[in-house]
C-alpha atoms as a PDB file:
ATOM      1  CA  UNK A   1     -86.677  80.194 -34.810  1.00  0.00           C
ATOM      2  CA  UNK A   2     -84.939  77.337 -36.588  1.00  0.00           C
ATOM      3  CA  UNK A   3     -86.094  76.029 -38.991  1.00  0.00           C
ATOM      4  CA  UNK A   4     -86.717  72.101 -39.224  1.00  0.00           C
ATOM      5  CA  UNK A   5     -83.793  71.671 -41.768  1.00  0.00           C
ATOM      6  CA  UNK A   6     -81.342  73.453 -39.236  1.00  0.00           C
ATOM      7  CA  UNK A   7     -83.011  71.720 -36.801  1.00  0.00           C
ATOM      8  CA  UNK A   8     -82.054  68.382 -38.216  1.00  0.00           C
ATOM      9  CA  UNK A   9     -78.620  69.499 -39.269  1.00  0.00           C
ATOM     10  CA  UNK A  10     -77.570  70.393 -35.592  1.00  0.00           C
ATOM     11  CA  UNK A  11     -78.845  67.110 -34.668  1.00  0.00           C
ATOM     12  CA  UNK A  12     -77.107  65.411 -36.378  1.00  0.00           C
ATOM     13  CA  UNK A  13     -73.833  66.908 -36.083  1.00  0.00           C
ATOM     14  CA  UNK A  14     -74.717  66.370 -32.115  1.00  0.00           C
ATOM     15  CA  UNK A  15     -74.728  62.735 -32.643  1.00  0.00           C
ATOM     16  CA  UNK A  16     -71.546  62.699 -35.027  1.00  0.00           C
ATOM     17  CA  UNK A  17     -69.628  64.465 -32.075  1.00  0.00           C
ATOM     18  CA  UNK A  18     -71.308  61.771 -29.361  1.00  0.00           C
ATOM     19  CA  UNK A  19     -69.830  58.634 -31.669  1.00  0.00           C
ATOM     20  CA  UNK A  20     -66.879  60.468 -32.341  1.00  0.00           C
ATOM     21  CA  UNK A  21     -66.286  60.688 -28.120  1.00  0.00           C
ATOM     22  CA  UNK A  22     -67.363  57.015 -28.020  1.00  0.00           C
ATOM     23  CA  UNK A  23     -65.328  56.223 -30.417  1.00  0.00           C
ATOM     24  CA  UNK A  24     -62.539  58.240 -28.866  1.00  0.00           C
ATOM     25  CA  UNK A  25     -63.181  56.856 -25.549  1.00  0.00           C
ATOM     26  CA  UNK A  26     -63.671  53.448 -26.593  1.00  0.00           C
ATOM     27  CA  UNK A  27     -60.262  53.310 -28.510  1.00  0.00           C
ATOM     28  CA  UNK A  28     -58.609  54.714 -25.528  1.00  0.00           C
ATOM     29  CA  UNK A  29     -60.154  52.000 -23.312  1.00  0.00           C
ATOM     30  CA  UNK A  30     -58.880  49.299 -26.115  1.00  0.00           C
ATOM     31  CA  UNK A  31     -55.261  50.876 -26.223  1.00  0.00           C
ATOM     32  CA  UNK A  32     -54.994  50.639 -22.187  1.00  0.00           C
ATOM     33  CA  UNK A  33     -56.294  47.267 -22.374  1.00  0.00           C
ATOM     34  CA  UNK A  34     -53.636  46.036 -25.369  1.00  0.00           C
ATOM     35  CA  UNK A  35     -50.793  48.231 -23.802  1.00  0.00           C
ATOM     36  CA  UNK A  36     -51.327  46.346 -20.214  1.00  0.00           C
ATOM     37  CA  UNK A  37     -51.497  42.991 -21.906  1.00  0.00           C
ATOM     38  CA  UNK A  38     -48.602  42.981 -23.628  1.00  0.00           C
ATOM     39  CA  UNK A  39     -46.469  45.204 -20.826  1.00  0.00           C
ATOM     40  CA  UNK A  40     -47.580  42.038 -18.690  1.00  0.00           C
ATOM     41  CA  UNK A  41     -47.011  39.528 -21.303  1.00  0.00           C
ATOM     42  CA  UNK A  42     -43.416  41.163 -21.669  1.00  0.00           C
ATOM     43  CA  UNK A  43     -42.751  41.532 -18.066  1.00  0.00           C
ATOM     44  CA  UNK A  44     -43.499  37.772 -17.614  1.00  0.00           C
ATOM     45  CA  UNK A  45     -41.603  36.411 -20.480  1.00  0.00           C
ATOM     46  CA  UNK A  46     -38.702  38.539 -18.549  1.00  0.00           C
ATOM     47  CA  UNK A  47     -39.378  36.882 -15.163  1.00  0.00           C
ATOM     48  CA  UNK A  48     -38.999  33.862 -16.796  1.00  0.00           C
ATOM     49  CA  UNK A  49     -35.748  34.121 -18.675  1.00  0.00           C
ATOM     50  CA  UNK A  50     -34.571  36.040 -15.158  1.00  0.00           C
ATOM     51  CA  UNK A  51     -35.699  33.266 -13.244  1.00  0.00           C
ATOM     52  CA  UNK A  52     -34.117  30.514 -15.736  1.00  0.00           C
ATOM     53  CA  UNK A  53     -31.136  32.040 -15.985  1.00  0.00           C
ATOM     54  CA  UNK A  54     -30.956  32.535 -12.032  1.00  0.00           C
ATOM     55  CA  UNK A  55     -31.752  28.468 -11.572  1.00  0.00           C
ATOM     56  CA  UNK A  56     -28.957  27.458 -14.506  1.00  0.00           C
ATOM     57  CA  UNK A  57     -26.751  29.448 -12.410  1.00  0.00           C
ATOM     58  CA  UNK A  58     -27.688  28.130  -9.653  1.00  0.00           C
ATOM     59  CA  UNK A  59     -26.783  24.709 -11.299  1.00  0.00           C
ATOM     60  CA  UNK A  60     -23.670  25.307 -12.402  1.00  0.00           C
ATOM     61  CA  UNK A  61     -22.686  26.763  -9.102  1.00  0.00           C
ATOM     62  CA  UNK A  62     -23.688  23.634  -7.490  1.00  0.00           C
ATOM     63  CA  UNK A  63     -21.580  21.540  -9.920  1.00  0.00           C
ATOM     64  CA  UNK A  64     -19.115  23.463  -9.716  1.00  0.00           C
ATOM     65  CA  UNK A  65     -19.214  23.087  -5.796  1.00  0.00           C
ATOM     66  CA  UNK A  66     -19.883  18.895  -5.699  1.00  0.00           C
ATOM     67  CA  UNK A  67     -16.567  19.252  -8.448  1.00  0.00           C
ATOM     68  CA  UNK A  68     -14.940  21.116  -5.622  1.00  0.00           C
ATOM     69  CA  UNK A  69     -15.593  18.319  -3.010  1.00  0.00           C
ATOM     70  CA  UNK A  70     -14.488  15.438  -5.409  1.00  0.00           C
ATOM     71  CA  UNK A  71     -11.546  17.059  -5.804  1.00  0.00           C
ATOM     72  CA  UNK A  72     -10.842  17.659  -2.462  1.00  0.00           C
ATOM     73  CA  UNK A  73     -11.779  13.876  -1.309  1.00  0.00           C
ATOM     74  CA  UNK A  74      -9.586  12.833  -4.268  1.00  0.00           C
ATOM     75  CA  UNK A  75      -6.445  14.877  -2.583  1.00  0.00           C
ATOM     76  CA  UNK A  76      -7.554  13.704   0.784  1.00  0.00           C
ATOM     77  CA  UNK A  77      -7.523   9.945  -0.285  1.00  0.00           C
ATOM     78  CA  UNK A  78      -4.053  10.129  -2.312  1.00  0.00           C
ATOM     79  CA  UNK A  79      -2.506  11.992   0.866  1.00  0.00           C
ATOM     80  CA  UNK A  80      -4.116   9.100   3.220  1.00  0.00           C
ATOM     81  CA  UNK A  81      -2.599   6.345   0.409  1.00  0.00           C
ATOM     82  CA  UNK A  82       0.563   8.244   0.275  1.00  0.00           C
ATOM     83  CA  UNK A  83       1.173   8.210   4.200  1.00  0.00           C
ATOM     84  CA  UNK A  84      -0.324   4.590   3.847  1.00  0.00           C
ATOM     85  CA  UNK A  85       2.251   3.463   1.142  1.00  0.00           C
ATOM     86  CA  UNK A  86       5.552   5.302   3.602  1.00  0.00           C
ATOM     87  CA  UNK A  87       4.704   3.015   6.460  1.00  0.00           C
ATOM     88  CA  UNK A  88       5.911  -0.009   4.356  1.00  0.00           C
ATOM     89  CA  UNK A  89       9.446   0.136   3.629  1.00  0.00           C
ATOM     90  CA  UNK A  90      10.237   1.107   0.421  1.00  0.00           C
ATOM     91  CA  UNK A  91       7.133   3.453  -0.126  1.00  0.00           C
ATOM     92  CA  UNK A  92       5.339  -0.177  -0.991  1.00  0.00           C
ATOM     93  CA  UNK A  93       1.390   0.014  -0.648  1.00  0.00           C
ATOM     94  CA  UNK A  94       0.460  -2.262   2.638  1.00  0.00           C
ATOM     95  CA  UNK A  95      -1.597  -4.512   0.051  1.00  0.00           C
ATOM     96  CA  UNK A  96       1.581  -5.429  -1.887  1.00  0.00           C
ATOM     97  CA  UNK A  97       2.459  -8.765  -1.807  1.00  0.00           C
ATOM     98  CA  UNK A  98       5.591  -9.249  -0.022  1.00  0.00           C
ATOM     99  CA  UNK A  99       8.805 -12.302   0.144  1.00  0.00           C
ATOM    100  CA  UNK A 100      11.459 -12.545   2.228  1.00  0.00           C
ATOM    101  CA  UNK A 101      14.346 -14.923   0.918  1.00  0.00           C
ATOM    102  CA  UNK A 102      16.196 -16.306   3.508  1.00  0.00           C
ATOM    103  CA  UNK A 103      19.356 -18.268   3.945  1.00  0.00           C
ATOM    104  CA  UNK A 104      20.612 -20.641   6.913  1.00  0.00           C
ATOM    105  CA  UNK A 105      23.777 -22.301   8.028  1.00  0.00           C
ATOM    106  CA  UNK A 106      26.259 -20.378   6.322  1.00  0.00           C
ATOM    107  CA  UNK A 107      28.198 -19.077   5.637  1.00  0.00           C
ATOM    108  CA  UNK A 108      29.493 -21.633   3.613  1.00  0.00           C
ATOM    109  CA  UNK A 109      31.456 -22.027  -0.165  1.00  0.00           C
ATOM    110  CA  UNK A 110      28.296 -21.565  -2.110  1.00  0.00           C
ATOM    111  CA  UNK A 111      27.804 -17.849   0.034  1.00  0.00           C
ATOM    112  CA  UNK A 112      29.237 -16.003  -2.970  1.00  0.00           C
ATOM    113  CA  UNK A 113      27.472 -17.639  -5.370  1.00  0.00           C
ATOM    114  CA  UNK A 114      24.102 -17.374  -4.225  1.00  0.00           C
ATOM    115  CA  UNK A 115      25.188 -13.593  -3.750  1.00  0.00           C
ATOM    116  CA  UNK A 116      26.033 -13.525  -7.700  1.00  0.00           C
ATOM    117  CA  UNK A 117      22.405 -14.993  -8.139  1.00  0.00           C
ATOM    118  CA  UNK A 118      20.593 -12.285  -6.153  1.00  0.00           C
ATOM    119  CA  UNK A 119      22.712  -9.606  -7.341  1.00  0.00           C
ATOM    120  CA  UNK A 120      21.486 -10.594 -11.083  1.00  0.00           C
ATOM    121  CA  UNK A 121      18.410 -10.311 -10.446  1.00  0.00           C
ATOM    122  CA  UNK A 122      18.398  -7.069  -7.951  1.00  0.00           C
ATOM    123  CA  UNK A 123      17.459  -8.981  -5.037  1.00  0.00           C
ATOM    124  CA  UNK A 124      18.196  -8.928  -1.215  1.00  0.00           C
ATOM    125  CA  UNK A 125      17.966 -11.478   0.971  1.00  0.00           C
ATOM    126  CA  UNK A 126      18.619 -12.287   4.643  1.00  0.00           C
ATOM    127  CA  UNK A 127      21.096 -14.990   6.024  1.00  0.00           C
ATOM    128  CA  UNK A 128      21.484 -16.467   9.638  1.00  0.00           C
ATOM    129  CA  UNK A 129      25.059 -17.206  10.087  1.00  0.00           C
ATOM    130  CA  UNK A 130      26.750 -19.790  12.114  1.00  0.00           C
ATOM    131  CA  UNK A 131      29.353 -19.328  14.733  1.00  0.00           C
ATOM    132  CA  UNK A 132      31.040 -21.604  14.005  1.00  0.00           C
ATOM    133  CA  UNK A 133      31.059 -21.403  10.395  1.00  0.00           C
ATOM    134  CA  UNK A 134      32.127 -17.217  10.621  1.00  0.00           C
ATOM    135  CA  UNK A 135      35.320 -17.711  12.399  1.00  0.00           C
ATOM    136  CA  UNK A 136      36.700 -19.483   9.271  1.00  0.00           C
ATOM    137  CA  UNK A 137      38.850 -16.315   8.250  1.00  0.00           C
ATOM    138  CA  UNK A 138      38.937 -17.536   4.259  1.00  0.00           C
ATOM    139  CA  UNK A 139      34.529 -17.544   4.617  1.00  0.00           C
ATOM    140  CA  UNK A 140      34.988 -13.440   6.400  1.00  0.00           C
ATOM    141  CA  UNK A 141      34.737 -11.420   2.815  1.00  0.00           C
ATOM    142  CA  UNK A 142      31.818 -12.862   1.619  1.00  0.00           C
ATOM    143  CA  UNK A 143      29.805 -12.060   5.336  1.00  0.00           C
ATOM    144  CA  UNK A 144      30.782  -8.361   4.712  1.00  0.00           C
ATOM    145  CA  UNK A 145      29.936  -8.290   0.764  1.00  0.00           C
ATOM    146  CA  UNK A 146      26.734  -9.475   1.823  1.00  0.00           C
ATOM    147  CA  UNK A 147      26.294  -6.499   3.779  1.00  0.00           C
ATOM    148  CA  UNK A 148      28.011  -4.341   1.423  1.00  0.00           C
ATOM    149  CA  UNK A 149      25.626  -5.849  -0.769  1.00  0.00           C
ATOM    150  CA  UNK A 150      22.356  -4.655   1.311  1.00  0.00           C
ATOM    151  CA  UNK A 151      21.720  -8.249   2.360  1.00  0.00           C
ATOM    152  CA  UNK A 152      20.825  -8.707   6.000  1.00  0.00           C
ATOM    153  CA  UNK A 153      23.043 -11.328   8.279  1.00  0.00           C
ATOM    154  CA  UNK A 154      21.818 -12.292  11.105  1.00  0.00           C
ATOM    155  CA  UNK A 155      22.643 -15.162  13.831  1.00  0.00           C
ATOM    156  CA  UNK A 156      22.137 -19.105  13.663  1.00  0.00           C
ATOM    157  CA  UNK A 157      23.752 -19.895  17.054  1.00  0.00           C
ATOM    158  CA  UNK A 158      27.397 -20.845  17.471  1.00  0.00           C
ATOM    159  CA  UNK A 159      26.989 -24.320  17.472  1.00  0.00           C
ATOM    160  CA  UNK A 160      23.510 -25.820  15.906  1.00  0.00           C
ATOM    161  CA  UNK A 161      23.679 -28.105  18.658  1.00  0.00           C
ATOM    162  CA  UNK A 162      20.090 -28.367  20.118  1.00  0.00           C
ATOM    163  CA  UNK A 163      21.237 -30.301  23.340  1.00  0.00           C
ATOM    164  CA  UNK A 164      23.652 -26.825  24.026  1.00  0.00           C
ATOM    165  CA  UNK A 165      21.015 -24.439  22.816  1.00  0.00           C
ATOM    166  CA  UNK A 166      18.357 -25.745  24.801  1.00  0.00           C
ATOM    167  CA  UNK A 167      18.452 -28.366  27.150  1.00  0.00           C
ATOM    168  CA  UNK A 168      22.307 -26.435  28.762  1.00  0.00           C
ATOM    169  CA  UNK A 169      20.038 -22.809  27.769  1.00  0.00           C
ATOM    170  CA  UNK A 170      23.146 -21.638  26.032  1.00  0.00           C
ATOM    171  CA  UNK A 171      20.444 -19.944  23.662  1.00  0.00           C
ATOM    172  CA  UNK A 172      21.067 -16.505  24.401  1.00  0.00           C
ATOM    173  CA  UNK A 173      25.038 -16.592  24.837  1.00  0.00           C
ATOM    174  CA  UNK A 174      25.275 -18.372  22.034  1.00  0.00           C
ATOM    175  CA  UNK A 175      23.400 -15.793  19.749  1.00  0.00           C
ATOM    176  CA  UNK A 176      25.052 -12.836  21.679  1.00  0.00           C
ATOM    177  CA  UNK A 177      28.367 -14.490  20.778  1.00  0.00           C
ATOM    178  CA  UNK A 178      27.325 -15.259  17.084  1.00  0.00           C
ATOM    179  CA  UNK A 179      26.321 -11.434  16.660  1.00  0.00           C
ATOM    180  CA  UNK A 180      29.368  -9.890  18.009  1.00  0.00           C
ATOM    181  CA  UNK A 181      31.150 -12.288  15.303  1.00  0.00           C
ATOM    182  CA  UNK A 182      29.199 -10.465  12.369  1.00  0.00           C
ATOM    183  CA  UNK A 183      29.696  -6.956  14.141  1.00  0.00           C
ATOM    184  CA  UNK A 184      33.920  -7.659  13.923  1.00  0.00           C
ATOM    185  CA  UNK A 185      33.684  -8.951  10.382  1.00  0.00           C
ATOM    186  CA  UNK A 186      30.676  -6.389   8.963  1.00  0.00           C
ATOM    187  CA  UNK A 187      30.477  -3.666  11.423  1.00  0.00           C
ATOM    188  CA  UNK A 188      27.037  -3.790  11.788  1.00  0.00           C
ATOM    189  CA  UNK A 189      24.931  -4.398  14.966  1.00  0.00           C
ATOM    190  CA  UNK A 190      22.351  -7.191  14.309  1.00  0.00           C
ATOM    191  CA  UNK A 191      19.419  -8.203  16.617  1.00  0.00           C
ATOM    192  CA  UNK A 192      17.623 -10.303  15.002  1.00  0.00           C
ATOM    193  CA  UNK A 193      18.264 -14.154  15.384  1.00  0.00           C
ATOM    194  CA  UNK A 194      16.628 -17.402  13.989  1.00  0.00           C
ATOM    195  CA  UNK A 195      16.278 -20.372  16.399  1.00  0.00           C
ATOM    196  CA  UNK A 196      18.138 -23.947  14.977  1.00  0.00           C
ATOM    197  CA  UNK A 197      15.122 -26.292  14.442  1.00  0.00           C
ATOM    198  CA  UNK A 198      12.638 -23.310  15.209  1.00  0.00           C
ATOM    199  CA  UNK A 199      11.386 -21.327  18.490  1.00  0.00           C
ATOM    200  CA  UNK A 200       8.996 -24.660  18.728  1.00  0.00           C
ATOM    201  CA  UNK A 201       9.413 -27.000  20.417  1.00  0.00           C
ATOM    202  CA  UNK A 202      13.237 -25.259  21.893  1.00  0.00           C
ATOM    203  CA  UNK A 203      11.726 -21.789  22.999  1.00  0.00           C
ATOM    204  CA  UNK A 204       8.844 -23.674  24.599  1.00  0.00           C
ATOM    205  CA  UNK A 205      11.184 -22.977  28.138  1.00  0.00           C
ATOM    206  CA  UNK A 206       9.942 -19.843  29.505  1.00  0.00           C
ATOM    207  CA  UNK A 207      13.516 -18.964  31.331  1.00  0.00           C
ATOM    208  CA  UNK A 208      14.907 -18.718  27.919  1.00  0.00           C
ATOM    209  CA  UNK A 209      12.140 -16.914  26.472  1.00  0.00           C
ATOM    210  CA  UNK A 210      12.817 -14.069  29.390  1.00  0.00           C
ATOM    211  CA  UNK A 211      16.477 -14.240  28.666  1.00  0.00           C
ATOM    212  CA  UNK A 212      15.569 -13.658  24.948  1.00  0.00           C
ATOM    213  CA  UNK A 213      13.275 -10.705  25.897  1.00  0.00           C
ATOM    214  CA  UNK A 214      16.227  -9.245  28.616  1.00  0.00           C
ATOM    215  CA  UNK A 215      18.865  -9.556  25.653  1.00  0.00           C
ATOM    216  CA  UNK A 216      16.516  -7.244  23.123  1.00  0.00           C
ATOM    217  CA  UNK A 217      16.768 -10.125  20.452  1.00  0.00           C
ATOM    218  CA  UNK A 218      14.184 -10.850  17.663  1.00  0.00           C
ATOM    219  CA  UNK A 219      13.305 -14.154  16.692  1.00  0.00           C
ATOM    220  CA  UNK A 220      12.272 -14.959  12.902  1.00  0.00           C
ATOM    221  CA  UNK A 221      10.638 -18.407  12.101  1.00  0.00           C
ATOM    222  CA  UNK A 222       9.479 -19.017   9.095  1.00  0.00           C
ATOM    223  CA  UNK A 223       6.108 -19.205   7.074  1.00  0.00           C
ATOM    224  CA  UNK A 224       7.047 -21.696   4.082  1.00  0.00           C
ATOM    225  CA  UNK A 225       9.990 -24.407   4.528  1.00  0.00           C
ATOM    226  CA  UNK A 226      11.649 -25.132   1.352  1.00  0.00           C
ATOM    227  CA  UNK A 227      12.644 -28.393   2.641  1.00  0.00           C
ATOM    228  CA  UNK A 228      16.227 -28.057   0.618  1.00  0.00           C
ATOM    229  CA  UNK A 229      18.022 -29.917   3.089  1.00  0.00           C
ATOM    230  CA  UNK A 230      15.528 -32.634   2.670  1.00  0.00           C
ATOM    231  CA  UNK A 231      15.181 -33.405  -0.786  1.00  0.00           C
ATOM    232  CA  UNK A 232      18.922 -32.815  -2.163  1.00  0.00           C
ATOM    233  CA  UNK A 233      19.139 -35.000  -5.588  1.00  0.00           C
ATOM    234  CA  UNK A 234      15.038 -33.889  -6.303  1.00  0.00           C
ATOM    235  CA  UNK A 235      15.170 -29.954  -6.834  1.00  0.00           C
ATOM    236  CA  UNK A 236      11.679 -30.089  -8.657  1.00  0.00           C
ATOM    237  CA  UNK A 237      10.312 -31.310  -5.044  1.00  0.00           C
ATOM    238  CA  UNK A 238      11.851 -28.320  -3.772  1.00  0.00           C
ATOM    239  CA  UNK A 239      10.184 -26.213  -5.987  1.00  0.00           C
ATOM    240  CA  UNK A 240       6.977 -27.688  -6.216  1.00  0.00           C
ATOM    241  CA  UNK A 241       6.733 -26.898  -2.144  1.00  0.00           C
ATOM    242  CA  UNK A 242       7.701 -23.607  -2.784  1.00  0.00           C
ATOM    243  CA  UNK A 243       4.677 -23.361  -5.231  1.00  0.00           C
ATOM    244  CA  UNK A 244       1.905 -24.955  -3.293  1.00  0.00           C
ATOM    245  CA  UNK A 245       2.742 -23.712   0.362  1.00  0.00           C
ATOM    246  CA  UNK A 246       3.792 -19.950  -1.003  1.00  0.00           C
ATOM    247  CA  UNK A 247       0.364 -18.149  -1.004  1.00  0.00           C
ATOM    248  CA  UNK A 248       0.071 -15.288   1.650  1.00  0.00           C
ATOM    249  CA  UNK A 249       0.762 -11.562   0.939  1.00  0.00           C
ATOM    250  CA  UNK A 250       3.686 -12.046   3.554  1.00  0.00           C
ATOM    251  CA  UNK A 251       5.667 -15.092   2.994  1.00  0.00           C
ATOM    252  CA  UNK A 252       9.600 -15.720   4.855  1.00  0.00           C
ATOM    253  CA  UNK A 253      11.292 -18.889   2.753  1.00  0.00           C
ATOM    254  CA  UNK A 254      13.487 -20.767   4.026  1.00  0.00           C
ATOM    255  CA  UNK A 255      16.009 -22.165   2.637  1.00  0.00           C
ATOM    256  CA  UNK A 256      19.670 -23.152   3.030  1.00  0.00           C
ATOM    257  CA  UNK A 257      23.111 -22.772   1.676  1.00  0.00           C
ATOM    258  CA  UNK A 258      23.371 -25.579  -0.259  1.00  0.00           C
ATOM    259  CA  UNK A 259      24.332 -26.619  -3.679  1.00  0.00           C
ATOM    260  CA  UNK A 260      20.636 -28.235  -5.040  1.00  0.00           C
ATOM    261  CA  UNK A 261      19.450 -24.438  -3.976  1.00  0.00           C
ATOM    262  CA  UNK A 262      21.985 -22.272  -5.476  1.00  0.00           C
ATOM    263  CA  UNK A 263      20.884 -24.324  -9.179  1.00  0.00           C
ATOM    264  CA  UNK A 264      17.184 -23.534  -7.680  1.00  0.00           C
ATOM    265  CA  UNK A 265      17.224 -20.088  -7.063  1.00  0.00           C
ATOM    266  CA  UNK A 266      16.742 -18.328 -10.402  1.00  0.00           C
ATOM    267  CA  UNK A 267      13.731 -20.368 -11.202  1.00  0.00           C
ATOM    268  CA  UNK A 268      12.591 -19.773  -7.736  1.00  0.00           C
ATOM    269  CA  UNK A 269      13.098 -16.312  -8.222  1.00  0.00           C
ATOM    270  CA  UNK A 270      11.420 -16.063 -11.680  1.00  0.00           C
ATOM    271  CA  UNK A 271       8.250 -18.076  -9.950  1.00  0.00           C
ATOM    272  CA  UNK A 272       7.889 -15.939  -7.248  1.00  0.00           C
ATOM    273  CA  UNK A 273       8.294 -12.697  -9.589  1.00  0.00           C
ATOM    274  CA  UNK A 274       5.812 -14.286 -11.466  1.00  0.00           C
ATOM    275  CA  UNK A 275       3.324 -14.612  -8.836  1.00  0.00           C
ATOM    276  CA  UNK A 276       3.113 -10.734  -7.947  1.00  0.00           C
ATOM    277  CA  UNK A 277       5.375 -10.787  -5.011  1.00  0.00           C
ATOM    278  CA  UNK A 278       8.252  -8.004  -4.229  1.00  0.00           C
ATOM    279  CA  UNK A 279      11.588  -9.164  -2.805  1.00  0.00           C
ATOM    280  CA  UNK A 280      11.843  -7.635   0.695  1.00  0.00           C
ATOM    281  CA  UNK A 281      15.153  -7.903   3.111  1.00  0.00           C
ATOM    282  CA  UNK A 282      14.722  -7.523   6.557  1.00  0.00           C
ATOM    283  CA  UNK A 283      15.233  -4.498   8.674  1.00  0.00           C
ATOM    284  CA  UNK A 284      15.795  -3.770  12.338  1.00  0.00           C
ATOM    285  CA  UNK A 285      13.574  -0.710  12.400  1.00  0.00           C
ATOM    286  CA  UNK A 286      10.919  -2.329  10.226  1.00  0.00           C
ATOM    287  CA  UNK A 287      10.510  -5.640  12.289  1.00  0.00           C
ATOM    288  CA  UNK A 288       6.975  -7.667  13.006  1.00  0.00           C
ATOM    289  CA  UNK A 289       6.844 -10.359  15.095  1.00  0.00           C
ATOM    290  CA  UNK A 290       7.082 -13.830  13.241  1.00  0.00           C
ATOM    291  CA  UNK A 291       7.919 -16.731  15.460  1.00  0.00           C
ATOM    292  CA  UNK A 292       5.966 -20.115  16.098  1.00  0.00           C
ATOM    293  CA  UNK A 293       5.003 -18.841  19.553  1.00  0.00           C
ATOM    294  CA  UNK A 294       3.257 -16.098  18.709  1.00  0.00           C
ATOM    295  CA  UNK A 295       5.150 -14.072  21.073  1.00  0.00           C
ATOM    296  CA  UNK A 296       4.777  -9.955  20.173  1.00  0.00           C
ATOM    297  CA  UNK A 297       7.432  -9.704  22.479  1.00  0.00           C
ATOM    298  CA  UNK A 298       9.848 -10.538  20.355  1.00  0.00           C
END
């Protein structure tokens, strides 16, 4: 029989055990709890830098992608402004402004200088001839130096005579005739033709129009008239009408052999250079229409 001492004793070692299991247990409870906290807390902090790293990634690809496709437009637009810029002769853009210098009625004494002129200053020009005026053998060398040259010559008629060219339609055989001249002296075959007193009013005739068309010429106007022949003792006339009536991005002077224009020309030049505009010569293969008629045709 125990006694109550023992009694007591066992008890209480009974209880020591049950807080020590509590204890136990509880602790074990606490230690799950803090271990799958923070395994969570860690795993989400993870998720997070995973998931911010995957959208930065995702950012740069895309940068590097929209890069990709400004680069490729860029190409794509210098290719179209390249193949844009070779259908202008020259490799000009189609936005540059452009001049064509041209001289009538020669050629004449003052055709070498006004060659000198434009060879100064690295310009070509083109010149309608006379008939007339290229069968003068001592006149021949400077027609082929101006080809020689890279100047274009083409034909003014045989005569100038408007009552021939017109009224007696003599238009055609007269140009025909005019061209053959400059192939004998130059060698080179020439189509392109400028009407004496314009293609208004003399190509108003529809029969000579066809006749023009059947012969495969081209007929050049012009867009600003210097009015040289006019005003021959006032050259600052001439150039002020140069100045005011010179403003499109395509302009064709005319002008003439003469002497008040040969003294004109480099300060014509320098005015036009001045202006933006690029010295262009004509070309057969390069031709656009350009005639008072507006005729495509020719």
């Amino acid at each position: 029989m125990l006694t109550p001492r023992r009694s007591q004793k066992k008890k209480l070692k009974m209880y020591f055990m049950i807080f020590i299991l509590l204890f136990s247990l509880s602790t074990c409870f606490w230690m799950i709890h803090f271990f799958s906290k923070g395994t969570f807390s860690i795993d989400t902090v993870e998720d997070k830098n995973v998931l911010a790293k995957t959208v930065e990634e995702n950012r740069f690809s895309t940068r590097e992608v929209d890069k990709e496709k400004e680069e490729k437009q860029k190409t794509a637009d210098e290719a179209e402004e390249i193949e844009e810029g070779e259908e202008v002769e020259g490799n000009q853009s189609k936005f540059t402004k452009k001049v064509y210098l041209t001289f009538d009625d020669g050629p004449s004494k003052w055709t070498g200088d006004i060659l000198d002129v434009l060879k100064e200053h690295g310009i070509q020009a083109t010149f309608f001839m006379q008939g007339d005026h290229l069968q003068k053998s001592f006149l021949q060398p400077d027609v082929k130096r101006a080809v020689e040259e890279g100047h274009y010559v083409g034909a003014h008629s045989m005569t100038h005579d408007y009552n021939e060219l017109y009224k007696k339609r003599k238009f055609v055989p007269e140009m025909e005739e005019a061209l053959n001249l400059i192939h004998s002296i130059t060698g080179t075959y020439s189509q392109l033709v400028r009407p004496p007193y314009g293609s208004i009013p003399g190509l108003k005739d529809k029969e000579i129009r066809n006749q023009v068309i059947e012969a495969g010429l081209k007929v050049w106007d012009w867009t600003v008239d210097s009015q040289d022949w006019k005003y021959q003792h006032d050259p600052e006339k001439i150039l002020n009408i140069i100045e005011s009536e010179t403003t499109k991005d395509v302009e064709v002077i005319l002008m003439h052999e003469k002497e008040q224009t040969l003294k004109l020309l480099p300060n014509i030049i320098a005015y036009l250079k001045e202006q933006g505009y690029v010295f262009e010569v004509y070309r057969d293969q390069n031709h656009f229409p350009n005639n008072f008629l507006s005729d495509n045709r020719f």
